[in-house]
N, C-alpha and C. Protein backbone atom coordinates (compact mmCIF):
# COMPACT_ATOMS: atom_id res chain seq x y z
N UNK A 1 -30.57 -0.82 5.87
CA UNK A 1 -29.13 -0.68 5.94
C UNK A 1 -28.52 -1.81 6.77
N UNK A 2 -29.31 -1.59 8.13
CA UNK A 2 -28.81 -3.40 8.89
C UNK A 2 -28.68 -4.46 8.31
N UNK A 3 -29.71 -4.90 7.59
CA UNK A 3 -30.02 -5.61 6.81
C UNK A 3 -29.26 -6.22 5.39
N UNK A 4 -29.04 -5.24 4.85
CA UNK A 4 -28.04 -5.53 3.79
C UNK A 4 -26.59 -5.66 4.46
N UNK A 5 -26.32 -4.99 5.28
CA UNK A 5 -24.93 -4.90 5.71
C UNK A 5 -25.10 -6.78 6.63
N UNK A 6 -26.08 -6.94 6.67
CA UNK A 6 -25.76 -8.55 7.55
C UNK A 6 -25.36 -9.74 5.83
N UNK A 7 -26.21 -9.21 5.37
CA UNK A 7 -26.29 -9.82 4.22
C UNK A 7 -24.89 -10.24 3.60
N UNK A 8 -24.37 -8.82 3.42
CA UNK A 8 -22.94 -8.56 2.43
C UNK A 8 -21.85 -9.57 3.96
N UNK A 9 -21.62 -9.21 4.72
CA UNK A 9 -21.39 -10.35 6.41
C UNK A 9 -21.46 -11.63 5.92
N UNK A 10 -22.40 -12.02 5.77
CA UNK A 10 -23.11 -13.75 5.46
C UNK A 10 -22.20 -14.00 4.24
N UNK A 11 -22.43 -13.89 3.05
CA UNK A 11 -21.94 -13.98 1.67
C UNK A 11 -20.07 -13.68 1.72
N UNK A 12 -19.59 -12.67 2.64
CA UNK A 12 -17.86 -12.96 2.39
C UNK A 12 -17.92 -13.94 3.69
N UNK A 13 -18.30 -14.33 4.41
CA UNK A 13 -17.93 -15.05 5.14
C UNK A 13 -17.77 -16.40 4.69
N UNK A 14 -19.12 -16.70 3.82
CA UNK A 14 -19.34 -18.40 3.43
C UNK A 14 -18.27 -18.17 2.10
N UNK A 15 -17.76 -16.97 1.77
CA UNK A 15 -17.03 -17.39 0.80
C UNK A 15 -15.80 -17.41 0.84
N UNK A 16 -15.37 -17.05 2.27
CA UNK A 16 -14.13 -17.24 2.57
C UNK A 16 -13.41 -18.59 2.33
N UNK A 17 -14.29 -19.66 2.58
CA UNK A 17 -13.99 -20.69 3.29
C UNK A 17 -13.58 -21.79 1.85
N UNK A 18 -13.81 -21.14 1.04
CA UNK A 18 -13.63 -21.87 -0.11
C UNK A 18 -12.51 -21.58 -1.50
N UNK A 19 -11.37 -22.60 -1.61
CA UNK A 19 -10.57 -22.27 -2.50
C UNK A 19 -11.01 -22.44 -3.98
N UNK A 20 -10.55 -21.77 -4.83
CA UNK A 20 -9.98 -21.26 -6.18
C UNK A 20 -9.57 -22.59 -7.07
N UNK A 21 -10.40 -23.80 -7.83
CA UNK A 21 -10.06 -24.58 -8.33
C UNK A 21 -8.60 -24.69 -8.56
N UNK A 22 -7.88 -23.42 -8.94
CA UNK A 22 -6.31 -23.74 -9.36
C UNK A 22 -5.28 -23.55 -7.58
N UNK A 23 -6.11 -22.90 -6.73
CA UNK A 23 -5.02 -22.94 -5.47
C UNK A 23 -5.62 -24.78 -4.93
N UNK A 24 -6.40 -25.28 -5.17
CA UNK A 24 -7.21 -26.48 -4.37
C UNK A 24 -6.11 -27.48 -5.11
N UNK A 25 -5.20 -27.29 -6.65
CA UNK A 25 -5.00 -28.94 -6.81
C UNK A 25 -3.52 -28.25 -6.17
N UNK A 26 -2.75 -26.77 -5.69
CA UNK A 26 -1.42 -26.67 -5.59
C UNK A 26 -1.38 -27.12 -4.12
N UNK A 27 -3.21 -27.50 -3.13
CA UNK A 27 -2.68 -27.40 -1.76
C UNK A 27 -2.61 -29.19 -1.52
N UNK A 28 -2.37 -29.64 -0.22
CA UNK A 28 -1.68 -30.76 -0.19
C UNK A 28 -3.14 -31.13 1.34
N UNK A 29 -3.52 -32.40 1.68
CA UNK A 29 -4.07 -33.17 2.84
C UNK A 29 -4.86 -32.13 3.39
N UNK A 30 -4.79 -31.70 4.62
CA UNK A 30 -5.19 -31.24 5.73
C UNK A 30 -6.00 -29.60 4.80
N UNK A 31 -4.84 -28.80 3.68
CA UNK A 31 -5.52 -27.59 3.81
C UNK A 31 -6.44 -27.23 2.37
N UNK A 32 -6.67 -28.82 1.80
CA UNK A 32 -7.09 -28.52 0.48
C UNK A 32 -8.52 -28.01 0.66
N UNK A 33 -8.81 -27.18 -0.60
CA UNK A 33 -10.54 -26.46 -0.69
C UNK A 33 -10.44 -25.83 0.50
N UNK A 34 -9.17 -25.27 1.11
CA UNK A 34 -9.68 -24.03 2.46
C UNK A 34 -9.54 -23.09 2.09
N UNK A 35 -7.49 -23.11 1.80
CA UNK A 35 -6.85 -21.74 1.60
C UNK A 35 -6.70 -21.26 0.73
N UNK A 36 -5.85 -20.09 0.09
CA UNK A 36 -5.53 -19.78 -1.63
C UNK A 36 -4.62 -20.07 -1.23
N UNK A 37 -3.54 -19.99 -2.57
CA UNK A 37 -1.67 -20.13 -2.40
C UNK A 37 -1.45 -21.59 -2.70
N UNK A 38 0.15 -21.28 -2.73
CA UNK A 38 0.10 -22.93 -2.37
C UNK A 38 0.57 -23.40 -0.87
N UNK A 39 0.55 -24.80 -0.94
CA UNK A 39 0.54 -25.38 0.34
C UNK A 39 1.97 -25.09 1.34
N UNK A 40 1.77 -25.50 2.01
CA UNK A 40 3.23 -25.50 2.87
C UNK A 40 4.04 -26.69 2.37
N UNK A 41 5.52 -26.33 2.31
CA UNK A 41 6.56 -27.04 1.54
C UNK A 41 7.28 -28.31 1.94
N UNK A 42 7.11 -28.02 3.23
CA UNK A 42 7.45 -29.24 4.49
C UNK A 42 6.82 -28.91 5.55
N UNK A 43 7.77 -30.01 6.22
CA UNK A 43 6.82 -30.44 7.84
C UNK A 43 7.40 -29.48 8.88
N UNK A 44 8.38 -28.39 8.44
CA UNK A 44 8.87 -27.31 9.48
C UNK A 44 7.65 -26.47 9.36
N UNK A 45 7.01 -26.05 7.95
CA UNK A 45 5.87 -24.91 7.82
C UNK A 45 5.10 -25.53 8.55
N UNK A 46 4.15 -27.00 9.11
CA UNK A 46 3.53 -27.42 10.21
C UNK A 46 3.97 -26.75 11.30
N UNK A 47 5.33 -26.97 11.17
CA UNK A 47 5.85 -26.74 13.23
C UNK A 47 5.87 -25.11 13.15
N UNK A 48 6.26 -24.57 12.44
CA UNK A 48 6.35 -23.23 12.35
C UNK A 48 5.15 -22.46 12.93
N UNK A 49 3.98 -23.05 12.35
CA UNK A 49 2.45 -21.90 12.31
C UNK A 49 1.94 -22.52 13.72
N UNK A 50 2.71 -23.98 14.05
CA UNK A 50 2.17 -24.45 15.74
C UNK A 50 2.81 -23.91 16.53
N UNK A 51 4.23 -23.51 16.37
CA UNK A 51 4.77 -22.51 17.34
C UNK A 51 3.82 -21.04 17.25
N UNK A 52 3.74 -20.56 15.91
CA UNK A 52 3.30 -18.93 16.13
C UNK A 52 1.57 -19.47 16.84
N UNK A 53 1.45 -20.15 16.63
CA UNK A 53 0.26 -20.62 17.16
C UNK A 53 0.19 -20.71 18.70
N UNK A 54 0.64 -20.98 19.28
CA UNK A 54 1.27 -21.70 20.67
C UNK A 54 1.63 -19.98 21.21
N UNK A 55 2.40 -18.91 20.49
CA UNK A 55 2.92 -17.99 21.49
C UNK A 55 2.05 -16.92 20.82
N UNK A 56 0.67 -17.53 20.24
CA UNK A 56 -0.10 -16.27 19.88
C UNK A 56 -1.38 -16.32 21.01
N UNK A 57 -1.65 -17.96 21.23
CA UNK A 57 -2.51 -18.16 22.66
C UNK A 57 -2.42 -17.77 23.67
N UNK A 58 -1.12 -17.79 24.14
CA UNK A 58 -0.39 -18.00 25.43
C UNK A 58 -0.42 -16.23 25.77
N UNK A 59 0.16 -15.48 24.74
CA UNK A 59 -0.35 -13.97 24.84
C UNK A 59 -1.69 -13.70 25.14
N UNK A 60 -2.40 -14.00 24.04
CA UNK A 60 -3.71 -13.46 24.34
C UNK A 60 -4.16 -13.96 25.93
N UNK A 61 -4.17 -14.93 26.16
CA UNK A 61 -4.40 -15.61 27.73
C UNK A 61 -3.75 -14.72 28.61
N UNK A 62 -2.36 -14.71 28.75
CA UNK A 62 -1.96 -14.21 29.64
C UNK A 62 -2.06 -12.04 30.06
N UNK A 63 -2.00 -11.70 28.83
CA UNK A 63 -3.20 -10.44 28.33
C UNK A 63 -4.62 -10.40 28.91
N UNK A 64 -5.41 -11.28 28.71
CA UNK A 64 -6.19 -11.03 29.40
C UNK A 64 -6.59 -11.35 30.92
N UNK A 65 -5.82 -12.03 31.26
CA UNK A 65 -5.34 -12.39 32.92
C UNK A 65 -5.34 -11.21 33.43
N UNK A 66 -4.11 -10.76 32.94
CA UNK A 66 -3.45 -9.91 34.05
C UNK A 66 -4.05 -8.00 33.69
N UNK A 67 -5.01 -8.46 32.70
CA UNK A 67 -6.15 -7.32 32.27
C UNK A 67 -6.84 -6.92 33.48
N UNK A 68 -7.69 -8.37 33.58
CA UNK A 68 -8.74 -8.77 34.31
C UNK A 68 -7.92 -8.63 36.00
N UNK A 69 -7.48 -9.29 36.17
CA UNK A 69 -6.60 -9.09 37.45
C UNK A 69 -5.32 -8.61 37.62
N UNK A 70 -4.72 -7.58 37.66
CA UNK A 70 -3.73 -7.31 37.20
C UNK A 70 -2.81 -7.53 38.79
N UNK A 71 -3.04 -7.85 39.73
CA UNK A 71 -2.39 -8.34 40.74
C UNK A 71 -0.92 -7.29 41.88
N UNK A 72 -1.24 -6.05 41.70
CA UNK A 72 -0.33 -5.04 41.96
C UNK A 72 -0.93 -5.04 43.59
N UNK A 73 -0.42 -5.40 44.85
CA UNK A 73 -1.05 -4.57 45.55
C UNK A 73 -0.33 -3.72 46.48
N UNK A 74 0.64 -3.37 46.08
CA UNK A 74 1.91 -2.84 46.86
C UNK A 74 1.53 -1.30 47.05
N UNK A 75 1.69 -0.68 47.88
CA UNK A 75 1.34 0.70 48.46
C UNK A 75 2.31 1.34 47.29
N UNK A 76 3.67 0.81 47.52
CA UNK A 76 4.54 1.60 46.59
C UNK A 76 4.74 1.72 45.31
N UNK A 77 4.01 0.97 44.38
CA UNK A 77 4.11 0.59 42.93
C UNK A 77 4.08 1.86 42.29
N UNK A 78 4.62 1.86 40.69
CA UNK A 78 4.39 2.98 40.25
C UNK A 78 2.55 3.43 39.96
N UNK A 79 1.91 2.52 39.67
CA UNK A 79 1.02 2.78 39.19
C UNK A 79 0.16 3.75 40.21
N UNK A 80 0.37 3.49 42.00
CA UNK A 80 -0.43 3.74 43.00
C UNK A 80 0.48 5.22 42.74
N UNK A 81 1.67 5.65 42.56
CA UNK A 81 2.45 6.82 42.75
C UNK A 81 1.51 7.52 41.40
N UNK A 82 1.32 7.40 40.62
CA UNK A 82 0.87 8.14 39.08
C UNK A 82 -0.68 8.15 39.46
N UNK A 83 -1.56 7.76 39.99
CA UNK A 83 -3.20 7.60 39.98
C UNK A 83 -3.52 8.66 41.60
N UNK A 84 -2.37 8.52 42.43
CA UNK A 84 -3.15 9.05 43.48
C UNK A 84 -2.54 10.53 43.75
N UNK A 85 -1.28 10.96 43.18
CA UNK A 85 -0.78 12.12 42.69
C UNK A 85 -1.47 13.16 42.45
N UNK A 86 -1.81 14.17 43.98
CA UNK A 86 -2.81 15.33 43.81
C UNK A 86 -2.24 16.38 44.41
């Protein structure tokens, strides 16, 4: 069962990575033989996916910062009022 299930894993993975003879001649430079669809239309769809790009990092980073250290150390915070509440 492990085994096959790594298998079926391996096979969509390597086949992700590869476009659809008819999406490969609609895509353009940078994303040909990656994606399906067609390409992006201009140079805003570049800036566009670098912005969602840019404030999709910056979340995850700062998410796991303040995960990891969450930096509260105030006697009075709500969190110390809700946890020590007996």
């Amino acid at each position: 069962m492990k085994k096959s299930f790594l298998v079926i894993i391996i096979i969509m993975v390597g086949h992700m990575g590869h476009a659809c003879p008819a999406c490969e001649e609609q895509q353009s430079g940078f994303f040909r033989g990656i994606t399906h669809g067609s390409g992006p239309d201009s140079r805003w769809d570049y800036l566009i996916v670098a912005a969602m790009a840019t404030i999709v990092a910056a979340t995850l980073f700062f998410s796991v910062k303040w995960l990891i250290r969450p930096g509260e150390n105030s006697r009075h915070h709500i969190k110390r009022f809700i946890l020590n509440e007996e």
